[in-house]
Protein backbone atom coordinates (compact mmCIF):
# COMPACT_ATOMS: atom_id res chain seq x y z
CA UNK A 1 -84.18 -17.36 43.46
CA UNK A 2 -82.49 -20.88 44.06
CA UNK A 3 -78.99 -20.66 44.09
CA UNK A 4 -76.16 -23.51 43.51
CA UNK A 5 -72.60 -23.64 45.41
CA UNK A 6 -69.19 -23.44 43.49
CA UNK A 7 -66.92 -25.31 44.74
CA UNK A 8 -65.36 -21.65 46.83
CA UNK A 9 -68.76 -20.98 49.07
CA UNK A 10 -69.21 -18.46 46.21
CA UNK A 11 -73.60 -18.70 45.46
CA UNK A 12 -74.55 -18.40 41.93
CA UNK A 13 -78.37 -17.65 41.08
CA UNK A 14 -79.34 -21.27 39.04
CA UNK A 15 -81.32 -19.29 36.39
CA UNK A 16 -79.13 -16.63 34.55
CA UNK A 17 -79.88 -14.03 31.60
CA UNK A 18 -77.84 -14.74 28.69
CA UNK A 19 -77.15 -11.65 26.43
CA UNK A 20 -75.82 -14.22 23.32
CA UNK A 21 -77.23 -12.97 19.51
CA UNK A 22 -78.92 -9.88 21.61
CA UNK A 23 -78.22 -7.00 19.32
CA UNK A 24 -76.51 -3.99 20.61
CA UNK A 25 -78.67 -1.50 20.13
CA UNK A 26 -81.55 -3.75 22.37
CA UNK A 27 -78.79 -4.98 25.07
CA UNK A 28 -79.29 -2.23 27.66
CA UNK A 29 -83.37 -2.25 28.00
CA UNK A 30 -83.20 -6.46 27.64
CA UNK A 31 -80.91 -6.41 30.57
CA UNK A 32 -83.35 -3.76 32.68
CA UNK A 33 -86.02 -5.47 31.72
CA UNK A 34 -84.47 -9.35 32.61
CA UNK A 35 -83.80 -7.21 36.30
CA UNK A 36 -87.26 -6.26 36.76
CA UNK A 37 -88.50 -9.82 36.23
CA UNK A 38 -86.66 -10.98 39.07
CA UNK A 39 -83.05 -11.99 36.85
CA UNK A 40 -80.07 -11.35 38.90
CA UNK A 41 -77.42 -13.14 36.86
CA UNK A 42 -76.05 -11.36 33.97
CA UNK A 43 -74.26 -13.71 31.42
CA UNK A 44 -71.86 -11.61 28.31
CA UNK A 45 -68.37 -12.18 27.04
CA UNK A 46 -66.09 -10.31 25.03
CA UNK A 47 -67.23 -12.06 22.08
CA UNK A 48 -70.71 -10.86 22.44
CA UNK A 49 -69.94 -6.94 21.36
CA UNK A 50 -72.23 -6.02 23.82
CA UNK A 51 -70.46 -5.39 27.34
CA UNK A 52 -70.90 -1.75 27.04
CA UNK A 53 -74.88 -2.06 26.75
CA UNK A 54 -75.01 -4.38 29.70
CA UNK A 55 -72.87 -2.77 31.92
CA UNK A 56 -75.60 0.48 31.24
CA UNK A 57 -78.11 -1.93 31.85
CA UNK A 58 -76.95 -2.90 35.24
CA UNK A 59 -76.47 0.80 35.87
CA UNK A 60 -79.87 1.79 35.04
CA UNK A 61 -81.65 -1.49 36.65
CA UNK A 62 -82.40 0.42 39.90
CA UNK A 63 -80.40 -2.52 41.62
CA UNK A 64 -77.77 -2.61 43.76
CA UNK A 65 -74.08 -3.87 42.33
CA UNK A 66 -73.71 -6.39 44.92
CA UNK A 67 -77.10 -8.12 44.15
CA UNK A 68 -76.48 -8.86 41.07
CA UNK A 69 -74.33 -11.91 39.81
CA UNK A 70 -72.06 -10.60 36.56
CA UNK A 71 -70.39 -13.35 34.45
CA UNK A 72 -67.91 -12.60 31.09
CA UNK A 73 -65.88 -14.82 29.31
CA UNK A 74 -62.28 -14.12 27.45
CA UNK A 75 -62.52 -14.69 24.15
CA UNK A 76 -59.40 -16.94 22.38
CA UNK A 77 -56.92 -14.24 21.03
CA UNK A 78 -57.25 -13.11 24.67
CA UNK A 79 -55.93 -16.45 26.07
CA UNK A 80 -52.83 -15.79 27.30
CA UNK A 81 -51.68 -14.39 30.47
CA UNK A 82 -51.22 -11.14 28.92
CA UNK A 83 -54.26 -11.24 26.99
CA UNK A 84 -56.27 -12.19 30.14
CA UNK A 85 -54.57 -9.00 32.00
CA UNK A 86 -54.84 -6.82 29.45
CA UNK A 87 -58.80 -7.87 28.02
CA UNK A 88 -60.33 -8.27 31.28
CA UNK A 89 -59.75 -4.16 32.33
CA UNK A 90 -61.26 -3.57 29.29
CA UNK A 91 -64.29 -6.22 30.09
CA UNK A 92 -64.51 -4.08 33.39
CA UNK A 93 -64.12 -0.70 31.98
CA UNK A 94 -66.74 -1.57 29.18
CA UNK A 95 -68.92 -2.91 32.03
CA UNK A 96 -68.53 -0.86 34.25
CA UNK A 97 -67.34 -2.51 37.25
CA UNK A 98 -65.12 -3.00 39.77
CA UNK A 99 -64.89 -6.72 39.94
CA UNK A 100 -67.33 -9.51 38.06
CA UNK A 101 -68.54 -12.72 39.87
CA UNK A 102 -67.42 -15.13 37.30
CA UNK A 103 -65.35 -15.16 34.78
CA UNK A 104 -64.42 -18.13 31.93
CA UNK A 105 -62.10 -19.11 29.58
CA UNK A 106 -64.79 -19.22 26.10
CA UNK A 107 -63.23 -21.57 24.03
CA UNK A 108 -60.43 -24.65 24.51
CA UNK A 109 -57.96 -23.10 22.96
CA UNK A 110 -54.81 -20.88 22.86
CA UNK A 111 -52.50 -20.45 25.83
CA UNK A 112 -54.93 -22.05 28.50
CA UNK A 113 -52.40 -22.05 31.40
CA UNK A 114 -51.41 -18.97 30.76
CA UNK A 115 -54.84 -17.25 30.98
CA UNK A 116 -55.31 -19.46 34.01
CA UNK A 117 -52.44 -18.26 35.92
CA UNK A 118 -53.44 -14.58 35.19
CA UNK A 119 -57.05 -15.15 35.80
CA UNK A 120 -56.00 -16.87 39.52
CA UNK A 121 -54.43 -13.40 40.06
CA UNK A 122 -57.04 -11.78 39.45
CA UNK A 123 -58.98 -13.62 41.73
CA UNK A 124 -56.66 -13.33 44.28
CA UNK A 125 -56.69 -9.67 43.99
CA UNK A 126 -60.63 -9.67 44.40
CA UNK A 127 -61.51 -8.86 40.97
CA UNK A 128 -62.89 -11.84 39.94
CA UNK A 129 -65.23 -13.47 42.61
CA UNK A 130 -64.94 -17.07 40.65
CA UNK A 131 -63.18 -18.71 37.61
CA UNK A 132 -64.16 -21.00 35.43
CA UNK A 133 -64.34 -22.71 31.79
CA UNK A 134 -66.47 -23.20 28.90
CA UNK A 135 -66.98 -25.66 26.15
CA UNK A 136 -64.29 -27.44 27.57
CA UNK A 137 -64.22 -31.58 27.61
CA UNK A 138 -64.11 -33.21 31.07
CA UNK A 139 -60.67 -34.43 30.17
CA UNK A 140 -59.67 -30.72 30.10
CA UNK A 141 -61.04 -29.40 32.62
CA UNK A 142 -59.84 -32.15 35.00
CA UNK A 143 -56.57 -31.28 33.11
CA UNK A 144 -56.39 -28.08 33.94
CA UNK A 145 -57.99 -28.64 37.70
CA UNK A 146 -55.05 -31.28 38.54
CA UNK A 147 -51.62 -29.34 37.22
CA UNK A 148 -52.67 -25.69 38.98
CA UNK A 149 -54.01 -24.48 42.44
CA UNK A 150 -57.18 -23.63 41.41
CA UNK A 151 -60.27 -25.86 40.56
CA UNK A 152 -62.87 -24.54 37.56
CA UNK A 153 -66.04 -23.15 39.01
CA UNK A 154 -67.86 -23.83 36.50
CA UNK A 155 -68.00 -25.05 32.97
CA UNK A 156 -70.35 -23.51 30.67
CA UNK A 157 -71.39 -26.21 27.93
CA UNK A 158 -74.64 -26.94 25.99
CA UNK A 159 -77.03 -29.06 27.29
CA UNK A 160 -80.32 -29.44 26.16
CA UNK A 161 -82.70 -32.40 25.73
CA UNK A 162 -81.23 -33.25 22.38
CA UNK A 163 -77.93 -32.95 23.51
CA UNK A 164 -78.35 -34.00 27.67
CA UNK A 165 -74.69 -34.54 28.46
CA UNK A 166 -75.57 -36.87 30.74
CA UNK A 167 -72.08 -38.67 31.71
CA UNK A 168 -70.23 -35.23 31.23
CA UNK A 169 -72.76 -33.81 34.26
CA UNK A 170 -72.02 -36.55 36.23
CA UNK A 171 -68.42 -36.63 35.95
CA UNK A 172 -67.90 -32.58 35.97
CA UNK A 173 -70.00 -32.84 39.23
CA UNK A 174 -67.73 -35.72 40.80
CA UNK A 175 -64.84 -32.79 40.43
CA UNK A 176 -66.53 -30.31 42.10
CA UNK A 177 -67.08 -28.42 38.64
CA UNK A 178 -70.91 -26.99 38.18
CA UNK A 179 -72.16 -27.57 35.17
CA UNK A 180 -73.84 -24.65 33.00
CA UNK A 181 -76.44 -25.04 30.23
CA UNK A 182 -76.06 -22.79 27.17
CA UNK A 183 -78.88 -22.89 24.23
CA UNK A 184 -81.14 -25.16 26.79
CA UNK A 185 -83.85 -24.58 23.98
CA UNK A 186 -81.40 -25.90 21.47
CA UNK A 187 -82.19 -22.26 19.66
CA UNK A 188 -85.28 -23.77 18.58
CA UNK A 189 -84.05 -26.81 16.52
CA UNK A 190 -85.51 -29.90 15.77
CA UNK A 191 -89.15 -28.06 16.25
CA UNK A 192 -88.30 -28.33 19.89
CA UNK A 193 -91.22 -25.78 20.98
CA UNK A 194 -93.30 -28.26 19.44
CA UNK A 195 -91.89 -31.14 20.14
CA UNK A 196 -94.22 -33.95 21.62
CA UNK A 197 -92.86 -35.24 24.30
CA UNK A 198 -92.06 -32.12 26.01
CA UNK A 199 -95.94 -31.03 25.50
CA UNK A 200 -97.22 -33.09 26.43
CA UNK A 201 -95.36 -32.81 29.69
CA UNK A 202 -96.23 -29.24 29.83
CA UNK A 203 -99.70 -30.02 29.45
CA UNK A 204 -99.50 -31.84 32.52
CA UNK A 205 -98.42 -28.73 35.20
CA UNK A 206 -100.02 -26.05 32.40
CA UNK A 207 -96.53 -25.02 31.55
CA UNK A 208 -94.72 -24.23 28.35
CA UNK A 209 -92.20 -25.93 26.61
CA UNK A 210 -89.34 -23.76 27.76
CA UNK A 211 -90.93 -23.69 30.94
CA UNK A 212 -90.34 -27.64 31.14
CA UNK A 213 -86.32 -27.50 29.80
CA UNK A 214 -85.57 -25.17 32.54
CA UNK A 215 -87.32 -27.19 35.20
CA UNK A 216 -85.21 -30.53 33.87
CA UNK A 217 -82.12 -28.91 34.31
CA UNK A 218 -82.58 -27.12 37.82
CA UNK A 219 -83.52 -30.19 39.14
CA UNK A 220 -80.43 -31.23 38.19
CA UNK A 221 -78.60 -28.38 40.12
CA UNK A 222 -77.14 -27.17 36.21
CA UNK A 223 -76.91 -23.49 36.02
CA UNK A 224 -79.44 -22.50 33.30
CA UNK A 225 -79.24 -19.54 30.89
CA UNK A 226 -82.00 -18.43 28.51
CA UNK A 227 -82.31 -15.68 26.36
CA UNK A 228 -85.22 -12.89 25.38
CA UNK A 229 -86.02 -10.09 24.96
CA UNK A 230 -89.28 -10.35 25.56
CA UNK A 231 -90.55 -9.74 29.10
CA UNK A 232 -93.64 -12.14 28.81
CA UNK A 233 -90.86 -14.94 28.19
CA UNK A 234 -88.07 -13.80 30.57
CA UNK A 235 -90.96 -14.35 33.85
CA UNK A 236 -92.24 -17.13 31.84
CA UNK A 237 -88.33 -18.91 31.99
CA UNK A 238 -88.23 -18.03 35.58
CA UNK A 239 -91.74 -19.55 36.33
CA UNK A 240 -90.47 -22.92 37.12
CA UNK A 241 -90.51 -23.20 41.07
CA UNK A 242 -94.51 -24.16 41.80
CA UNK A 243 -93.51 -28.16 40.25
CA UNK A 244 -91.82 -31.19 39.87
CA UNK A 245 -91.16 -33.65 37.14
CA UNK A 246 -91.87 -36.87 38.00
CA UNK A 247 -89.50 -40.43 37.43
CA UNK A 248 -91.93 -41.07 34.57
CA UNK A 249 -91.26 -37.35 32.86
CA UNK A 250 -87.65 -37.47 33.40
CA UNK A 251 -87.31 -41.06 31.74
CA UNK A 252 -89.61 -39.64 28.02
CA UNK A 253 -87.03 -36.59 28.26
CA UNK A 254 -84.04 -38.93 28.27
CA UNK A 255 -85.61 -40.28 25.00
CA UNK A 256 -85.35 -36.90 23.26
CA UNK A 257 -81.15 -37.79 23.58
CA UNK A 258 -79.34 -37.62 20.51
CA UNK A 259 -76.28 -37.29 22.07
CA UNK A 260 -74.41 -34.68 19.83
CA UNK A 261 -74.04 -31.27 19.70
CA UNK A 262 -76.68 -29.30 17.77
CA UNK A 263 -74.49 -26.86 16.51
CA UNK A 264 -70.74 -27.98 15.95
CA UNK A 265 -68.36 -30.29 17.61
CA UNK A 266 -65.16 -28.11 19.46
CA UNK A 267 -62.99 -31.02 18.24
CA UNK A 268 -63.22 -30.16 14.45
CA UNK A 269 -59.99 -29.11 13.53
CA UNK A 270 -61.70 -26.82 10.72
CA UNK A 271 -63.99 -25.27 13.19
CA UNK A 272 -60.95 -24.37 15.66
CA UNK A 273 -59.36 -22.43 12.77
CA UNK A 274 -63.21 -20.71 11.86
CA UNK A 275 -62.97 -19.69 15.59
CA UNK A 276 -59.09 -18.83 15.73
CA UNK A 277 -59.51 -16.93 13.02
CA UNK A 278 -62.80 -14.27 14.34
CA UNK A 279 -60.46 -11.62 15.70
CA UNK A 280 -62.55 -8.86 18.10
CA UNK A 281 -63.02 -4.82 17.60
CA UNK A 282 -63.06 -4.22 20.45
């Protein structure tokens, strides 16, 4: 498996398992089955309501702890320095663990600094092996780089080819930040498993559609999660290392650019509230 460098030596696996809309009940055998393919990066959060189930999956994978690359995220009523110290034991607890490999701020909002500071601790104490962000704007994550000791990891943002993020990528990278693609398939909008373009470019290397989003975006060294929970699909997402696009199949993807997000923009005041307001049972 390829891996990609954070900006502390720390070696994340490019193609991680996302656990995102993966009901409960199926959570544990998804997550043994995304291990036996060949996954070894694990992607929940708090906000999932499934850390339990993965941290059983992980158990029962039949593969060692330190193989495996575990990320979770703290969700917003959690962002806080308390919140951070008090949520994360329960992330590890649910997991299982001793220590995850990443772990992210979910969401832009709350007590940021706060949750930094605590999640810098943490780090410091060795049980987090990385920090990071997610849907943050550059602006903020430069922000939050420039006023504390610690640079993000990683910010976890979608990127897709409707939605390719292209100067965001570029400028993320230029901090040392690693980008990381959530909903690369756009969660099928826009007919995107049909789309065209992209078939016409899978046509070309007898690949799939999927198998061509996930190719565009490790060439671009972008972290890349994808979600089944299907076994035929989760080798078929990982089946991306025997090509290469060419100039010409890179330049009719960068047509597909809409250049908005496909689900909701994090600067809608009315959407911060909708978030604000989704309080965990945890």
């Amino acid at each position: 498996m390829k891996t990609v460098q954070l900006n502390n030596g720390v070696e994340i696996p490019v193609l991680g398992f996302g656990v995102f809309q993966i009901p409960a009940e199926e959570t544990e055998q998804a997550v043994i089955n995304a291990i036996k393919v060949g996954y070894r990066h694990i992607d929940t959060a708090q906000a999932y309501m499934n850390e339990t189930e993965v941290g059983s999956g992980i158990k029962n994978s039949g593969v060692a702890r330190e193989d495996l690359f575990i990320t979770t995220k703290i969700w917003i009523e959690n962002v806080s320095y308390e919140g951070v110290m008090k949520s994360f034991q329960g992330s590890l607890d649910r997991l299982g663990l001793d220590y995850v490999d990443l772990l992210l701020i979910h969401q832009p909002y709350n007590d940021v600094y706060g949750a930094w500071h605590a999640m810098e601790e943490l780090q410091k104490e060795g049980k987090i092996r990385a920090i990071g962000v997610s849907n943050f704007a550059v602006d903020r994550a430069v922000d939050l780089s420039v006023f504390n000791e610690t640079t993000p990891a990683i910010n976890q943002i979608e990127i897709n080819p409707f939605n390719q993020q292209t100067e965001a990528i570029e400028a993320l990278k230029a901090e040392g930040i690693v980008p990381e693609a959530w909903a690369p398939f756009a969660e099928g909008k826009n007919n995107i498993f049909q789309n065209e373009v992209l078939s016409e470019i899978g046509k070309k290397y007898n690949k799939s559609v999927a198998q061509v989003i996930v190719r565009w975006l490790v060439e671009q060294d972008i972290v890349v999660l994808a979600k089944s929970t299907k076994p035929e699909r989760m080798k078929e997402n990982m089946d991306v290392f025997d090509f290469s696009l060419s100039d010409e199949d890179k330049t009719a993807i960068a047509t597909l650019n809409i250049g908005e997000s496909q689900f909701f923009s994090h600067s809608d005041p009315n959407m911060i509230k909708f978030l604000a307001s989704n309080k965990l049972a945890l």
